[in-house]
Protein backbone atom coordinates (compact mmCIF):
# COMPACT_ATOMS: atom_id res chain seq x y z
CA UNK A 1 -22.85 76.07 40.06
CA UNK A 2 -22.84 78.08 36.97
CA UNK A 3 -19.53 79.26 37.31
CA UNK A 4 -18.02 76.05 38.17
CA UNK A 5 -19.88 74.61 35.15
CA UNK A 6 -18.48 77.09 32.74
CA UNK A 7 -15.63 76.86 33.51
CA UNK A 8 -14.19 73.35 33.53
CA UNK A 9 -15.27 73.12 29.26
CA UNK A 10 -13.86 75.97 29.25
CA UNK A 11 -10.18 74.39 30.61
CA UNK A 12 -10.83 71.33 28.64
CA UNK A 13 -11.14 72.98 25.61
CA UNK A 14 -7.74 74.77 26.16
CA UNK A 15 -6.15 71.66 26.64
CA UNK A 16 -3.51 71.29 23.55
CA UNK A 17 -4.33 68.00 21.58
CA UNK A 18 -1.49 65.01 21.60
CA UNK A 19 0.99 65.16 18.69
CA UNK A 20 -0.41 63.51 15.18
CA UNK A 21 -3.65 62.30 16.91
CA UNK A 22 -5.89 63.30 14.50
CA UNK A 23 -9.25 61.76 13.78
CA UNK A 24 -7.14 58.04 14.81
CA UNK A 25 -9.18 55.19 16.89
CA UNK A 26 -8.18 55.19 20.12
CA UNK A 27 -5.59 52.33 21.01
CA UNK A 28 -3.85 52.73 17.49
CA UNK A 29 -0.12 53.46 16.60
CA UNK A 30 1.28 55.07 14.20
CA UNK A 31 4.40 53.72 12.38
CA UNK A 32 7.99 54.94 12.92
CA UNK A 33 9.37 56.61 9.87
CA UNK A 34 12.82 57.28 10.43
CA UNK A 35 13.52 54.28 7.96
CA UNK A 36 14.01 51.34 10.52
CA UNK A 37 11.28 49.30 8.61
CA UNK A 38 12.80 49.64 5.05
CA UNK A 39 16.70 48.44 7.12
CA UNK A 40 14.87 45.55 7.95
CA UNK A 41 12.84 45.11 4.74
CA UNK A 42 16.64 45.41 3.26
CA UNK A 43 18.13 42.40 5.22
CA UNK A 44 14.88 40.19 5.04
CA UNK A 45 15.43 40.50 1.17
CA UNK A 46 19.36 40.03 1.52
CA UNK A 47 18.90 36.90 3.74
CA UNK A 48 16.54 35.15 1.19
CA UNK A 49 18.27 35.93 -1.21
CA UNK A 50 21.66 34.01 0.34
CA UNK A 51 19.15 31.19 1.94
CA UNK A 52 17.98 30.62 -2.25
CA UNK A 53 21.40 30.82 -3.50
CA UNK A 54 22.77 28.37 -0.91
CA UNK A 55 19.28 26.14 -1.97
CA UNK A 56 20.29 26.49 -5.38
CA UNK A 57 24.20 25.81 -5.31
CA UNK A 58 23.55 22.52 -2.90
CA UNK A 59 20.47 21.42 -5.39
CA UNK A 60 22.63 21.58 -8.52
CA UNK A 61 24.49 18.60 -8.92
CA UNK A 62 21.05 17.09 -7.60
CA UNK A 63 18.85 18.78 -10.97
CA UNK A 64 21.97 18.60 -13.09
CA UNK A 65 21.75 14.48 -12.86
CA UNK A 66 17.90 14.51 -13.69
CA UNK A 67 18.48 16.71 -16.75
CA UNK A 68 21.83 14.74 -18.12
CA UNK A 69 19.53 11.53 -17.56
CA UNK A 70 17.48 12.91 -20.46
CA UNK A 71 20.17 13.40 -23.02
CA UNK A 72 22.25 11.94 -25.07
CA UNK A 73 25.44 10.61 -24.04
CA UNK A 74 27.63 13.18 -26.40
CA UNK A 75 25.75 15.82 -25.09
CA UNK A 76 26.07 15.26 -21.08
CA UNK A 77 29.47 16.70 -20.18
CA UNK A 78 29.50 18.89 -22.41
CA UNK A 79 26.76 20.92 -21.39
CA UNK A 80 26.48 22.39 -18.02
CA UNK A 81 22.91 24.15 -17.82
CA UNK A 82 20.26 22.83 -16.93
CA UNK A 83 17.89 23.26 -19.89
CA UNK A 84 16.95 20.59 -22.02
CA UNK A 85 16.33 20.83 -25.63
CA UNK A 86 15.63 16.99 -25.82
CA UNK A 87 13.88 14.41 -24.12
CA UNK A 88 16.32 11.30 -24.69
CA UNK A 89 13.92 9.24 -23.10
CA UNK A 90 15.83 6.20 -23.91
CA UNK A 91 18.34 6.40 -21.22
CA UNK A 92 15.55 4.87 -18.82
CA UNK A 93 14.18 1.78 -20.83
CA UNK A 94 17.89 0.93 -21.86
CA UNK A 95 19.48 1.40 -18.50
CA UNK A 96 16.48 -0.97 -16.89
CA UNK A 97 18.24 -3.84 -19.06
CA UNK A 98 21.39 -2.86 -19.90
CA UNK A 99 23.51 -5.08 -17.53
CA UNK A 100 21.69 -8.38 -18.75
CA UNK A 101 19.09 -8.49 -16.31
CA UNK A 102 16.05 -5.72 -15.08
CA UNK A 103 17.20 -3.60 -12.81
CA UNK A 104 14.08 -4.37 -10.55
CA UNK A 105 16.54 -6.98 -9.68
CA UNK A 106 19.39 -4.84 -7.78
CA UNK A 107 15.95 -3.10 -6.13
CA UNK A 108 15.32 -6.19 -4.65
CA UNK A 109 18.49 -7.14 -3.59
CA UNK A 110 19.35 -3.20 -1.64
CA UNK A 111 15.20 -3.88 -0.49
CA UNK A 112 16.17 -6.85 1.04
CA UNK A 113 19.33 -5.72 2.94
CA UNK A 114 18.02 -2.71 3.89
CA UNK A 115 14.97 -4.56 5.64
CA UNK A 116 16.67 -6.74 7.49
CA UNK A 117 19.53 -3.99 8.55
CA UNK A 118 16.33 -2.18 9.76
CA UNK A 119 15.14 -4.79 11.56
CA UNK A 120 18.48 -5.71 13.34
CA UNK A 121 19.13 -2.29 13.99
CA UNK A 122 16.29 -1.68 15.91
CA UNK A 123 15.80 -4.88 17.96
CA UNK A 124 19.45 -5.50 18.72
CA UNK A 125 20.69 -1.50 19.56
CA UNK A 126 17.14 -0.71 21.91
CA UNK A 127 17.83 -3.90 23.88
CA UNK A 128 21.78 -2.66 24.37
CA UNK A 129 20.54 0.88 25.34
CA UNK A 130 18.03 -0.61 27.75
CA UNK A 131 20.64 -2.12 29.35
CA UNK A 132 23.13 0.69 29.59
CA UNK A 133 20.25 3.26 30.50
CA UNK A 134 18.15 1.18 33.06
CA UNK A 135 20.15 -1.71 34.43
CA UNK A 136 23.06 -1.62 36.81
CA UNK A 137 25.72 -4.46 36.14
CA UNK A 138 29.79 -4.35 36.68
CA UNK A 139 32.44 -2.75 34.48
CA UNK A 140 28.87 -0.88 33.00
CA UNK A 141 31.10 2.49 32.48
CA UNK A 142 33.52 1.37 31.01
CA UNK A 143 31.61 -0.91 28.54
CA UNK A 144 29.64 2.18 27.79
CA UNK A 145 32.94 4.44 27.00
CA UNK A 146 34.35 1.20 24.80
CA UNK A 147 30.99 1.50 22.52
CA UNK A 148 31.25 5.41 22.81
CA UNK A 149 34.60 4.86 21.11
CA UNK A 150 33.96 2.17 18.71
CA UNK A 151 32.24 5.28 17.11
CA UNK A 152 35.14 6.68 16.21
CA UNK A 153 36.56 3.40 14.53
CA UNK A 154 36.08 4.01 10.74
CA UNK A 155 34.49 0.65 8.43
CA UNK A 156 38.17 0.09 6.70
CA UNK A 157 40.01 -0.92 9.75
CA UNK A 158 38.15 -3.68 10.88
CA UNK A 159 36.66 -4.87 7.11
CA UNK A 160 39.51 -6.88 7.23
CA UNK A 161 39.63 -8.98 10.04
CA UNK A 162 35.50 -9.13 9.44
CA UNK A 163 35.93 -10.57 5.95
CA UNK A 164 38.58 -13.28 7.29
CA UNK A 165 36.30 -14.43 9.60
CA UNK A 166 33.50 -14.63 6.95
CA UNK A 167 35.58 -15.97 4.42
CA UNK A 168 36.45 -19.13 6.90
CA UNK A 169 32.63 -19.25 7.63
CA UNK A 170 32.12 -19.87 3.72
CA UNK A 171 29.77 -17.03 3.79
CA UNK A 172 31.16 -14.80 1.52
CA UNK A 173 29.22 -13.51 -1.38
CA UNK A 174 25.96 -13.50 0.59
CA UNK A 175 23.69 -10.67 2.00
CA UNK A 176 24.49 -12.48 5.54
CA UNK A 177 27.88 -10.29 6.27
CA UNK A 178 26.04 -7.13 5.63
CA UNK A 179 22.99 -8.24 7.70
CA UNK A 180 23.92 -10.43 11.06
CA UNK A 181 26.40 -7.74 12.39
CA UNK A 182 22.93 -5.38 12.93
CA UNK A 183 21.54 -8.03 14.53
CA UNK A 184 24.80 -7.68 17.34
CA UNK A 185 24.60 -3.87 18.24
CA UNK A 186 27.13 -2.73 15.64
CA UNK A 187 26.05 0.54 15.38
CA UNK A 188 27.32 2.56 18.29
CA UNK A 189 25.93 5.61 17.40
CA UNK A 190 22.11 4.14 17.35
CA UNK A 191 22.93 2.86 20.63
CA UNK A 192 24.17 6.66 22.23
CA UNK A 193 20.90 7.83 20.51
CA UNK A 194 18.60 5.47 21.99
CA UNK A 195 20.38 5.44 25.63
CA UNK A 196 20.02 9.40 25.70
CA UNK A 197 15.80 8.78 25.14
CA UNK A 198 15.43 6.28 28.07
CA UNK A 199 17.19 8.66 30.52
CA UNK A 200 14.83 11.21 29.71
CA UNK A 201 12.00 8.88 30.54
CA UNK A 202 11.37 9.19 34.40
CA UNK A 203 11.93 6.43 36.43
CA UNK A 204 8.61 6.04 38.39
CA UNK A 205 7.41 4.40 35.16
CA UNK A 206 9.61 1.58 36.06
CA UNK A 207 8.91 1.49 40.01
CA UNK A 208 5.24 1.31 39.31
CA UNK A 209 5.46 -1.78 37.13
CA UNK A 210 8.35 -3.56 39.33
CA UNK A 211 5.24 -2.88 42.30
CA UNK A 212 2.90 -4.59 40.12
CA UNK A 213 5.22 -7.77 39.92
CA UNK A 214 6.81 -6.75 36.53
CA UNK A 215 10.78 -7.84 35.46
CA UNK A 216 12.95 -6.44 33.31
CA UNK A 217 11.50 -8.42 30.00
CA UNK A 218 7.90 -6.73 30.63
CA UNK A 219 9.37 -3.13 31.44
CA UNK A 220 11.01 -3.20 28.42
CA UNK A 221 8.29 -4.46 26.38
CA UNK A 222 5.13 -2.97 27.37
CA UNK A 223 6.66 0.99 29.16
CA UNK A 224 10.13 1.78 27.78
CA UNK A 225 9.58 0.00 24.15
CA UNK A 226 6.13 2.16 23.27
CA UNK A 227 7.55 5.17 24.06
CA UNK A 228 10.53 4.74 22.39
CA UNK A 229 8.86 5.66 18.36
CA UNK A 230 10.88 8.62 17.90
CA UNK A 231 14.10 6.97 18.81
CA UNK A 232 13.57 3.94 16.56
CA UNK A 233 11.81 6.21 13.60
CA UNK A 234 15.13 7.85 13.47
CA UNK A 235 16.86 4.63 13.57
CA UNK A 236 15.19 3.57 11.13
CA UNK A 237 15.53 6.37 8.61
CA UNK A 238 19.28 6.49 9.19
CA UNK A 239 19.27 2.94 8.83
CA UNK A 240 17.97 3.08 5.38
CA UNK A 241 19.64 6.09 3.95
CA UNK A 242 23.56 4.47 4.88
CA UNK A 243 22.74 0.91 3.66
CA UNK A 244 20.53 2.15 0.74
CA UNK A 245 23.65 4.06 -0.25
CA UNK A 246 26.10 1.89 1.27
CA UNK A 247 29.14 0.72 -1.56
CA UNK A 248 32.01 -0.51 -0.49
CA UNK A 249 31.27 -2.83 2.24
CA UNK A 250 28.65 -4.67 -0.31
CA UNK A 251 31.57 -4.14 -2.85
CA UNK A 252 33.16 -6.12 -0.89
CA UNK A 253 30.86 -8.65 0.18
CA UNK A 254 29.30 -9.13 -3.10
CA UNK A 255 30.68 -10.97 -6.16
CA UNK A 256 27.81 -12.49 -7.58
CA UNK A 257 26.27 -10.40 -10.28
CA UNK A 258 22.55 -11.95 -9.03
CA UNK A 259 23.46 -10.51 -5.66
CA UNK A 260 24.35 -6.98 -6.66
CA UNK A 261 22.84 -4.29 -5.09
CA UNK A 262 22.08 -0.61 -6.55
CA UNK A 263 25.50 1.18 -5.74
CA UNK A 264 27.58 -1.96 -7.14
CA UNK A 265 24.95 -1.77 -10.41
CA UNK A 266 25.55 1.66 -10.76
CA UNK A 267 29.15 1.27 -11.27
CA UNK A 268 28.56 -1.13 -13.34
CA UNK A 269 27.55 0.99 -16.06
CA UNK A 270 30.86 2.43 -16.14
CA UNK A 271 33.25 0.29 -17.37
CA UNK A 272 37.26 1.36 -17.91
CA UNK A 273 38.01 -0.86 -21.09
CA UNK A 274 34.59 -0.52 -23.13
CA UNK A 275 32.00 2.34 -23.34
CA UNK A 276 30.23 3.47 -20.85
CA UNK A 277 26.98 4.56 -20.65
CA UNK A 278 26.42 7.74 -18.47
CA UNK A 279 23.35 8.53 -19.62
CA UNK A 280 21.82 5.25 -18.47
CA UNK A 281 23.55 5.25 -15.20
CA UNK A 282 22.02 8.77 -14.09
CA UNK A 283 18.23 7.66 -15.40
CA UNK A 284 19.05 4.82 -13.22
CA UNK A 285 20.47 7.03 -10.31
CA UNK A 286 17.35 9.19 -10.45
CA UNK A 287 15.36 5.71 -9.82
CA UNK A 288 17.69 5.10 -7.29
CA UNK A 289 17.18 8.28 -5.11
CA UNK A 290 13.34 8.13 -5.65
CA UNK A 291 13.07 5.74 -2.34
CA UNK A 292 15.27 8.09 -0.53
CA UNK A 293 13.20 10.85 -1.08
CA UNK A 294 10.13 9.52 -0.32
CA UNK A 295 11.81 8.15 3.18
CA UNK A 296 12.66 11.39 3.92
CA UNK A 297 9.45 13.13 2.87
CA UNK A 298 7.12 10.62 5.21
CA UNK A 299 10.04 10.40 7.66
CA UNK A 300 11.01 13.74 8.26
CA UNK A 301 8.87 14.64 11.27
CA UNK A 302 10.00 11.31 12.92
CA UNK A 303 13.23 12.11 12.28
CA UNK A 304 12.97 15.71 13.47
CA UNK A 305 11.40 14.84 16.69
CA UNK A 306 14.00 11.88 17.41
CA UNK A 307 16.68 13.99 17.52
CA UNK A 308 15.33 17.07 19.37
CA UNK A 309 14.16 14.64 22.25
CA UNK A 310 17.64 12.45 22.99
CA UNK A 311 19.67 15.29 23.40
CA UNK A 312 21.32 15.40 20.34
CA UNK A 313 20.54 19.56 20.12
């Protein structure tokens, strides 16, 4: 017993210690340093550093506009940076009056399309992708590869037949051309988008309600409709952002200088045979954008999750 006792401290003390052990808590690990971590420190700081300049270079024209908005008129183009030196104020409460009536008017008038583009948009192109995702009716493929391809179809070819066929309607220089085609399905690609999010809704949903006595009205309404707020928060957003920015087709439309919207006042303020006023037309172009920006800022995790759950990846 003694001799077995002495004897195994006696091997565990000459038992060589692991390498860099040290006084260390047990379950630690020490860090490389063969410089892998300062590599990777290096590209971490490289790919900010691209990431900020891209920020900055697509942000420019962007800042550049707010800053020229607050100077003078002599001083705009002819000074790049984007420090100011004065506060030309002035630009804004001229510009709000300078084409002979507020400019709360053209606010109005882009408010007013935009709504009811919104509002068209979403009840006319759900109702079409309901039926090309759920129902089963003849010549449905190729109906569905005709809209795929009106996609394609750029506004300038068929503006003209369109505006013949409003023009014989006497309703020319009215917000009606811009708004009763969204209440058709005009848009194509909020159609595709919508379609994709019904697929991905399972079926049972609809086998379960048809066993409870339920048509085609009541699906839609009460199951596929609910679950459909991504889909139409995107809509919606994209909706916005084209019409809100949306020139020539109200260019065309629009003769009436009560009916102007923002993009047809803007050019306004640029005028070939007179002066124009620059200054005035980017304080009112930074009070244009400030209702994009905020549609984006509340919208953007509607928007996000719209696209990432129609298969648009």
């Amino acid at each position: 017993m003694t001799t077995e006792s002495t004897a195994r401290p006696a091997a565990l003390t000459s038992r060589r210690p692991g390498p860099d052990l040290g006084d260390r808590p047990p379950g630690t690990v020490r860090r490389r340093t063969d410089g892998r971590g300062s590599r990777r420190t290096l590209g971490r700081v490289a790919k900010h550093t691209v990431l900020i300049l891209g920020v900055v270079t697509t942000l420019y024209p962007v800042l550049w506009m707010i800053v020229s908005s607050l100077r003078p008129d002599g001083q705009i183009f002819g000074n790049p940076s984007l420090l100011l030196t004065t506060f030309h104020v002035e630009n804004y409460t001229y510009g709000w009056t300078a084409l002979g009536r507020p400019f709360s008017v053209y606010l109005l008038n882009s408010a007013l399309v935009v709504l009811g583009s919104i509002i068209g948009n979403l009840v006319s192109c759900s109702m079409a992708a309901y039926a090309f995702a759920r129902l089963r009716f003849r010549y449905q493929r190729p109906a569905f590869v005709y809209m795929l391809i009106t996609i394609m179809l750029p506004v300038h070819v068929v503006i003209v037949p369109q505006y013949i066929l409003w023009a014989q309607a006497g309703l020319v220089n009215s917000f009606l051309p811009l708004i009763v085609p969204k209440l058709l399905a005009t848009d194509a690609f909020f159609i595709f988008l919508m379609v994709q999010f019904i697929r991905g809704l399972p079926r049972e949903l609809d086998d379960a309600a048809r066993i409870d006595g339920a048509g085609h009205g009541r699906i839609f309404f009460q199951i596929i409709l609910p679950l459909m707020k991504p889909a139409l928060a995107t809509t919606a957003i994209f909706t916005f952002i084209w019409t809100w920015n949306d020139f020539f087709s109200q260019l065309i439309y629009l003769t009436d200088p009560n009916l102007y919207t923002v993009p047809i006042a803007l050019r306004s303020f640029i005028d070939a045979q007179s002066t124009s006023s620059f200054g005035a037309m980017f304080a009112m172009s930074v009070v244009a954008i400030v209702p994009l920006v905020l549609a984006f800022a509340f919208g953007q995790k509607y928007l996000v999750q719209g696209i990432a759950t129609t298969g648009l990846k």
